[in-house]
PDB file of N, CA and C in Angstrom:
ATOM      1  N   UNK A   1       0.848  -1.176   0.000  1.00  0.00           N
ATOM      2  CA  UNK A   1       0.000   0.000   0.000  1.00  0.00           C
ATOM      3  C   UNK A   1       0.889   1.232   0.000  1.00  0.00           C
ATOM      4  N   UNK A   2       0.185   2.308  -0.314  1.00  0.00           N
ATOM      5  CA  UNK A   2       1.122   3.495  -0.631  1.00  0.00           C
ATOM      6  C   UNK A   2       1.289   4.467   0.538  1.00  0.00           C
ATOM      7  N   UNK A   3       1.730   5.425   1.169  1.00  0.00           N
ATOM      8  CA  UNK A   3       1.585   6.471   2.030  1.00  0.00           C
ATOM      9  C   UNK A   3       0.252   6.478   1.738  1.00  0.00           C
ATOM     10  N   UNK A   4       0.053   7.268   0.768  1.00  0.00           N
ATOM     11  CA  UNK A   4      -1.502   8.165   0.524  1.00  0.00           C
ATOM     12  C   UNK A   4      -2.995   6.812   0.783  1.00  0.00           C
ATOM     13  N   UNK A   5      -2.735   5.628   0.197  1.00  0.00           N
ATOM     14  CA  UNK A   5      -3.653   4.764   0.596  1.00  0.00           C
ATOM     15  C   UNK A   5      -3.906   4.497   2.223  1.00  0.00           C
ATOM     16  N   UNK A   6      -2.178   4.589   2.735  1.00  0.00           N
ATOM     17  CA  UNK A   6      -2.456   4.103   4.336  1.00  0.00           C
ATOM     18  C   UNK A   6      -3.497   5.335   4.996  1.00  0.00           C
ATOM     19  N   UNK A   7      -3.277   6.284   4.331  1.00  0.00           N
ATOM     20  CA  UNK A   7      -3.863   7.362   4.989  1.00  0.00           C
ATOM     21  C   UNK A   7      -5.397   7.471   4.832  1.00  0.00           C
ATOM     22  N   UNK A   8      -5.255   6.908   3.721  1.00  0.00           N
ATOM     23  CA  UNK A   8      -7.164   7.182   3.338  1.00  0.00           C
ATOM     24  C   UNK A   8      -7.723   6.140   3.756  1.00  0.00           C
ATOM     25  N   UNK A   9      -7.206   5.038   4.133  1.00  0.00           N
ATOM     26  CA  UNK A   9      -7.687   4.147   4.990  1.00  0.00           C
ATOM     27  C   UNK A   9      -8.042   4.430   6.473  1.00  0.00           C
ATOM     28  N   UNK A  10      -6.917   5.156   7.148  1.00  0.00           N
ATOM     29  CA  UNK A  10      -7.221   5.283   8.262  1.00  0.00           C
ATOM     30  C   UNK A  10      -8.613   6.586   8.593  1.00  0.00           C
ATOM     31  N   UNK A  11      -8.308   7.597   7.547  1.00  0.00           N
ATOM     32  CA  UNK A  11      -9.512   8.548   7.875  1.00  0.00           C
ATOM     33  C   UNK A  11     -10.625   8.058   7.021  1.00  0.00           C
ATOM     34  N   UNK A  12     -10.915   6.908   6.561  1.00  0.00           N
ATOM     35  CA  UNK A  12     -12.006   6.173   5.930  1.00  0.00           C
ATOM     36  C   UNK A  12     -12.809   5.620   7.385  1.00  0.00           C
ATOM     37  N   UNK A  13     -11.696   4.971   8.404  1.00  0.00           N
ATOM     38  CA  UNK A  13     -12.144   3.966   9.340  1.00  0.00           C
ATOM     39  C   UNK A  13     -12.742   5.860  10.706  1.00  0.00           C
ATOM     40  N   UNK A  14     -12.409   6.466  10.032  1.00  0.00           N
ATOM     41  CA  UNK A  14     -12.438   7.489  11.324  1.00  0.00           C
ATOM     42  C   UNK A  14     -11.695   7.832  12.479  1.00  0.00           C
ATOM     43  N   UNK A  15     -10.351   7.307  12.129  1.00  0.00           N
ATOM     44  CA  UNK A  15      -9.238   7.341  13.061  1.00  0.00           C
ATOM     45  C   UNK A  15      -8.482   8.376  13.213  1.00  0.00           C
ATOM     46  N   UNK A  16      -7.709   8.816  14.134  1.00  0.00           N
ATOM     47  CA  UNK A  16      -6.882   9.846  14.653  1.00  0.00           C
ATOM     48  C   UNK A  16      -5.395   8.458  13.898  1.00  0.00           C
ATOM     49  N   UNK A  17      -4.002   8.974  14.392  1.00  0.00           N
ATOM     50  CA  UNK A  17      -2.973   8.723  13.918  1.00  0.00           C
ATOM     51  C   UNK A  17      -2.996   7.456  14.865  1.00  0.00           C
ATOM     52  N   UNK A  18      -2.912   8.106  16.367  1.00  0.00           N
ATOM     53  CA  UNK A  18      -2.253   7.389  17.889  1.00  0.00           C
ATOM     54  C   UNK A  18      -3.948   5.881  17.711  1.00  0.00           C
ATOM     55  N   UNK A  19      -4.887   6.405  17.493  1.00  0.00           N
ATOM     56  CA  UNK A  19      -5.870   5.240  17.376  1.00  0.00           C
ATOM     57  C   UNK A  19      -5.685   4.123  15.963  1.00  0.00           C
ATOM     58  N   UNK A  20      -5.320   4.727  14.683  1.00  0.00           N
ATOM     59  CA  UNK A  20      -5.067   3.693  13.776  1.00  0.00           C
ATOM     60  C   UNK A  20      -4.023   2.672  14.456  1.00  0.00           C
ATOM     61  N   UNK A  21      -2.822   3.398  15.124  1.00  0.00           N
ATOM     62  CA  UNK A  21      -1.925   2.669  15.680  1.00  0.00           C
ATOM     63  C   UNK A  21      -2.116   1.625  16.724  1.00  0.00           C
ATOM     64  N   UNK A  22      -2.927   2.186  17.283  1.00  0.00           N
ATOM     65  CA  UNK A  22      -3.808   1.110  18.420  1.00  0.00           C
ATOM     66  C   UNK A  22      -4.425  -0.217  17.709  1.00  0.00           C
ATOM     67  N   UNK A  23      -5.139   0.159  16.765  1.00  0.00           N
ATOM     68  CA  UNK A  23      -6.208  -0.778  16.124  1.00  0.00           C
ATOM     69  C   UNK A  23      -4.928  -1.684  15.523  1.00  0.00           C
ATOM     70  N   UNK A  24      -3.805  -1.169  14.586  1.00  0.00           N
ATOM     71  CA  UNK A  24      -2.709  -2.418  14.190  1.00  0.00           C
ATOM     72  C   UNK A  24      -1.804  -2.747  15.095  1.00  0.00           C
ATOM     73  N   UNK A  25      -1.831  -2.211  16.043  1.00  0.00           N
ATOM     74  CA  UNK A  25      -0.843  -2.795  17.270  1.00  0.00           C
ATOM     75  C   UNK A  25       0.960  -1.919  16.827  1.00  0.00           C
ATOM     76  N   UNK A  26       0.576  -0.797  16.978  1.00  0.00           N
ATOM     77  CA  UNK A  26       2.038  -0.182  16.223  1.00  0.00           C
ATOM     78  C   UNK A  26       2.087   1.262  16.828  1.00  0.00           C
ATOM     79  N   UNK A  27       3.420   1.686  16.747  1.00  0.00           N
ATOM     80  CA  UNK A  27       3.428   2.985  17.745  1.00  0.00           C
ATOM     81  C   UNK A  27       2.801   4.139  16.427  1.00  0.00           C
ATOM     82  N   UNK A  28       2.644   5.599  17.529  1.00  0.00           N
ATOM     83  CA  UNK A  28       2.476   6.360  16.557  1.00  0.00           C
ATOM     84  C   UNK A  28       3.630   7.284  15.359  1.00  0.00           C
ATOM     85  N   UNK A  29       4.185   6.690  15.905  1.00  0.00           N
ATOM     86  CA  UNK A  29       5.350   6.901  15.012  1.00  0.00           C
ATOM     87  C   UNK A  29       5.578   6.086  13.882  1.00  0.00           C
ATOM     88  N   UNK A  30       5.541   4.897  13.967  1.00  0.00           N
ATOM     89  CA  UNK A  30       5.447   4.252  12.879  1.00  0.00           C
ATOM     90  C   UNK A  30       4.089   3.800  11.916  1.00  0.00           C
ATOM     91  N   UNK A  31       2.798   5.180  12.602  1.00  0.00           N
ATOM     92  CA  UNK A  31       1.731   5.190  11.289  1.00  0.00           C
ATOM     93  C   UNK A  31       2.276   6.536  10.567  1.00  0.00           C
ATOM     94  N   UNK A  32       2.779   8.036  11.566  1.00  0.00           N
ATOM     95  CA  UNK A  32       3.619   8.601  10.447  1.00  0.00           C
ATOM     96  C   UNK A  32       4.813   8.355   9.546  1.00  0.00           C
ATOM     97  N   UNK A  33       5.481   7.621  10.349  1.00  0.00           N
ATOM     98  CA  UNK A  33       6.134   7.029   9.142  1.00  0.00           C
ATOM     99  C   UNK A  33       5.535   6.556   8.075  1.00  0.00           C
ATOM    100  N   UNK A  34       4.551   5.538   8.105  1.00  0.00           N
ATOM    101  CA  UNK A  34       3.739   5.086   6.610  1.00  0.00           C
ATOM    102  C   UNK A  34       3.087   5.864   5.789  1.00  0.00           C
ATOM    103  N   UNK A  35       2.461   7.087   6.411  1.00  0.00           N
ATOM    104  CA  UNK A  35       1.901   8.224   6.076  1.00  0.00           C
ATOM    105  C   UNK A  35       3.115   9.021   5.361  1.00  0.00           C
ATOM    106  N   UNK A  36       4.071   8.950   5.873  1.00  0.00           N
ATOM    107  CA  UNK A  36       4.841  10.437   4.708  1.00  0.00           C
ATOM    108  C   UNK A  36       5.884   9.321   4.064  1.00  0.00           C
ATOM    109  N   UNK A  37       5.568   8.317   3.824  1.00  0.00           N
ATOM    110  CA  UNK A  37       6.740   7.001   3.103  1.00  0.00           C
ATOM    111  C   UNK A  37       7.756   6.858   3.546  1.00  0.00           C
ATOM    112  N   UNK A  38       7.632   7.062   4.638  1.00  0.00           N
ATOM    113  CA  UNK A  38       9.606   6.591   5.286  1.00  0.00           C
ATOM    114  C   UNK A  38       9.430   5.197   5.390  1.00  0.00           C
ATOM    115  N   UNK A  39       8.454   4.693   5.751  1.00  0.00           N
ATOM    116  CA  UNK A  39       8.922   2.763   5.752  1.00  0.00           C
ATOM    117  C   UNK A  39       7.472   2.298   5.368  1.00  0.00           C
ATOM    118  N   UNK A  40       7.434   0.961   4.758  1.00  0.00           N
ATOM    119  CA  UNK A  40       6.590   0.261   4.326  1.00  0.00           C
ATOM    120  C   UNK A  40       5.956  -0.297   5.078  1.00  0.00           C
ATOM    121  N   UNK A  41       4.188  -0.705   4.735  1.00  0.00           N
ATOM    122  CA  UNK A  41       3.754  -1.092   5.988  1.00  0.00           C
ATOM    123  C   UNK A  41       4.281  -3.105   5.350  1.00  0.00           C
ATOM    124  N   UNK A  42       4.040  -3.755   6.685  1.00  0.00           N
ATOM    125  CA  UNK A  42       4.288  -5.298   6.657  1.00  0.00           C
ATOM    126  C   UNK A  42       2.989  -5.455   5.960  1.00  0.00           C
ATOM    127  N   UNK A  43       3.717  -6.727   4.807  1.00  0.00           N
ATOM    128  CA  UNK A  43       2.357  -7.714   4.743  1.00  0.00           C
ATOM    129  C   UNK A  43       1.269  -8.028   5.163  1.00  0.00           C
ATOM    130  N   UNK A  44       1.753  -8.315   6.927  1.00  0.00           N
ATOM    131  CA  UNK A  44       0.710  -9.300   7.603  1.00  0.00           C
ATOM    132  C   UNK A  44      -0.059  -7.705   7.994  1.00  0.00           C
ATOM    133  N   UNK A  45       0.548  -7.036   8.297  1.00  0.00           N
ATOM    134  CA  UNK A  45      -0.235  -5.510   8.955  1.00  0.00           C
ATOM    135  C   UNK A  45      -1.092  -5.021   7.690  1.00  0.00           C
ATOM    136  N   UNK A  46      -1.030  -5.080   6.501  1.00  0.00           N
ATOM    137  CA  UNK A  46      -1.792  -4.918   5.410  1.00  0.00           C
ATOM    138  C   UNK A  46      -2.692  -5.659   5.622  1.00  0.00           C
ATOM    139  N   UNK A  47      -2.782  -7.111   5.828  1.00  0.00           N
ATOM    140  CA  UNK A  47      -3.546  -8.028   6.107  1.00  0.00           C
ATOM    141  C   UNK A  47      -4.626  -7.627   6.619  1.00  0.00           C
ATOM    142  N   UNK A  48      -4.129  -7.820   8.218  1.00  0.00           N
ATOM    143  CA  UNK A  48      -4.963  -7.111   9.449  1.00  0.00           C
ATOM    144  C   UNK A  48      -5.637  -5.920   9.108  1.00  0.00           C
ATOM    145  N   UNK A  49      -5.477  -4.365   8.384  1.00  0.00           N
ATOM    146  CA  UNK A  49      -5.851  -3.257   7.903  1.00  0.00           C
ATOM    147  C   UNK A  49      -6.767  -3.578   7.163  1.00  0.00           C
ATOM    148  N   UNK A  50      -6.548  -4.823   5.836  1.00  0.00           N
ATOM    149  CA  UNK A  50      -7.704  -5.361   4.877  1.00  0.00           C
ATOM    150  C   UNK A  50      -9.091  -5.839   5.776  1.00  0.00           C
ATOM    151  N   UNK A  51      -8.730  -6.210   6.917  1.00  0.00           N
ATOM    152  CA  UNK A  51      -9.523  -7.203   7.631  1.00  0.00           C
ATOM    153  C   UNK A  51     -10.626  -6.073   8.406  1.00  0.00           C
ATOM    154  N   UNK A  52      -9.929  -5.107   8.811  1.00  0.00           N
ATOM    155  CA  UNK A  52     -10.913  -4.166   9.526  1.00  0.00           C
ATOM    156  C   UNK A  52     -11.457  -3.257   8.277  1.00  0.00           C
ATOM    157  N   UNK A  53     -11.081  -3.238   7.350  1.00  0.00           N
ATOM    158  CA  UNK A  53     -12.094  -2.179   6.665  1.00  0.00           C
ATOM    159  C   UNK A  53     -12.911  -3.103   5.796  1.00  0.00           C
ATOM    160  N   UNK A  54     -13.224  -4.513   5.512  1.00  0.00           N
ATOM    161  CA  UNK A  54     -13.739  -5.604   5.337  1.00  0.00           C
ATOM    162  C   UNK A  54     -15.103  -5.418   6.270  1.00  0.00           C
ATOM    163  N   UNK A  55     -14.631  -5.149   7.473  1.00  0.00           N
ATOM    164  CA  UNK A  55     -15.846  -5.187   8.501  1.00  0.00           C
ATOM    165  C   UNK A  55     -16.719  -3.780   8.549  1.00  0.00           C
ATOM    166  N   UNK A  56     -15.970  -2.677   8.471  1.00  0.00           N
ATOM    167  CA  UNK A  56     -16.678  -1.794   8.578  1.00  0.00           C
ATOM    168  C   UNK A  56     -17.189  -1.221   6.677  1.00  0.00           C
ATOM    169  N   UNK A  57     -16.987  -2.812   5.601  1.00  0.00           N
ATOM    170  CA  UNK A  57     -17.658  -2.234   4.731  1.00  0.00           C
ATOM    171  C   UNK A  57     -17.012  -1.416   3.671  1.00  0.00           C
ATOM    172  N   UNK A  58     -15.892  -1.078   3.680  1.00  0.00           N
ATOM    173  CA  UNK A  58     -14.288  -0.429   2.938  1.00  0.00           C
ATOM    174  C   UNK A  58     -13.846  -0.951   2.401  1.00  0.00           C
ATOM    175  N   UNK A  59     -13.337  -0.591   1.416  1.00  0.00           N
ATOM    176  CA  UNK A  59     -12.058  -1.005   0.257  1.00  0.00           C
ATOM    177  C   UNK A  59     -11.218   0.407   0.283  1.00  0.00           C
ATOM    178  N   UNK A  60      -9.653   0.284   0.421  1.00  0.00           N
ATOM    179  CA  UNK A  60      -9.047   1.168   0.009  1.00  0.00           C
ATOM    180  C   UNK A  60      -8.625   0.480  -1.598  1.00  0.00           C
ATOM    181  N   UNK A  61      -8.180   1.544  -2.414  1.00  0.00           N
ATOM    182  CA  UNK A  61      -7.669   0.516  -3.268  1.00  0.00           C
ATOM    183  C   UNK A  61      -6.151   0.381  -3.170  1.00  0.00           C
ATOM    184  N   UNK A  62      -5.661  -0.807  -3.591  1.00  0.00           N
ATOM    185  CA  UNK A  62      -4.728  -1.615  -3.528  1.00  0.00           C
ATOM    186  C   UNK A  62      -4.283  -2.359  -2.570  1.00  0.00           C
ATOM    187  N   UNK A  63      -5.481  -1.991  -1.667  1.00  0.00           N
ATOM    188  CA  UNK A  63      -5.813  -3.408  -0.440  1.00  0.00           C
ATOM    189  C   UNK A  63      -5.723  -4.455  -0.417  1.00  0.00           C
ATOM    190  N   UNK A  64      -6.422  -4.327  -1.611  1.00  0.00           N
ATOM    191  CA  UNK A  64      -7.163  -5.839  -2.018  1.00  0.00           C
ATOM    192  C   UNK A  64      -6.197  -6.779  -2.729  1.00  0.00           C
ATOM    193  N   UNK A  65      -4.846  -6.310  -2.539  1.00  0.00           N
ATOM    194  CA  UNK A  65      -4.178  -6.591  -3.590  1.00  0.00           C
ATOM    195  C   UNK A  65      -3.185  -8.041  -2.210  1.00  0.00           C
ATOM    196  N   UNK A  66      -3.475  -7.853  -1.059  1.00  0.00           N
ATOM    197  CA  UNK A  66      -2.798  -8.463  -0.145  1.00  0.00           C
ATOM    198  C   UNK A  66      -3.694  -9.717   0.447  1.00  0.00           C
ATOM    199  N   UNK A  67      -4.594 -10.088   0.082  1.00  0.00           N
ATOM    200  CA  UNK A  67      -5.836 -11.293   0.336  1.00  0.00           C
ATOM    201  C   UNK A  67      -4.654 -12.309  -0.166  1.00  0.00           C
TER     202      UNK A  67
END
């Protein structure tokens, strides 16, 4: 997923930075990091991200690309 996707995911789900981080189990530092592209998010954390916006009914695109 890209910076700009991680991001529209998280304000899709209605999240603050420090709460997306909560929901994947990750500090808040490392959702700005994914947010301005300093590091990639993991596989399995794409996973998990696919899995909650699955539930609340979401597709980011290129989500879908990690099933």
């Amino acid at each position: 997923m890209s910076s700009e996707e991680i991001r529209e995911a998280r304000e899709a789900l209605g999240l603050t930075q420090t709460e997306f981080g909560e929901m994947l189990h990750v500090t808040l530092k490392t959702v700005q990091n994914w947010e301005y592209g300093r590091r990639k998010m993991l596989k399995l954390t794409q996973k998990l991200l696919q899995k909650k916006l699955e539930e609340k009914g979401l597709q980011i695109p290129g989500a879908n690309r990690f099933s």
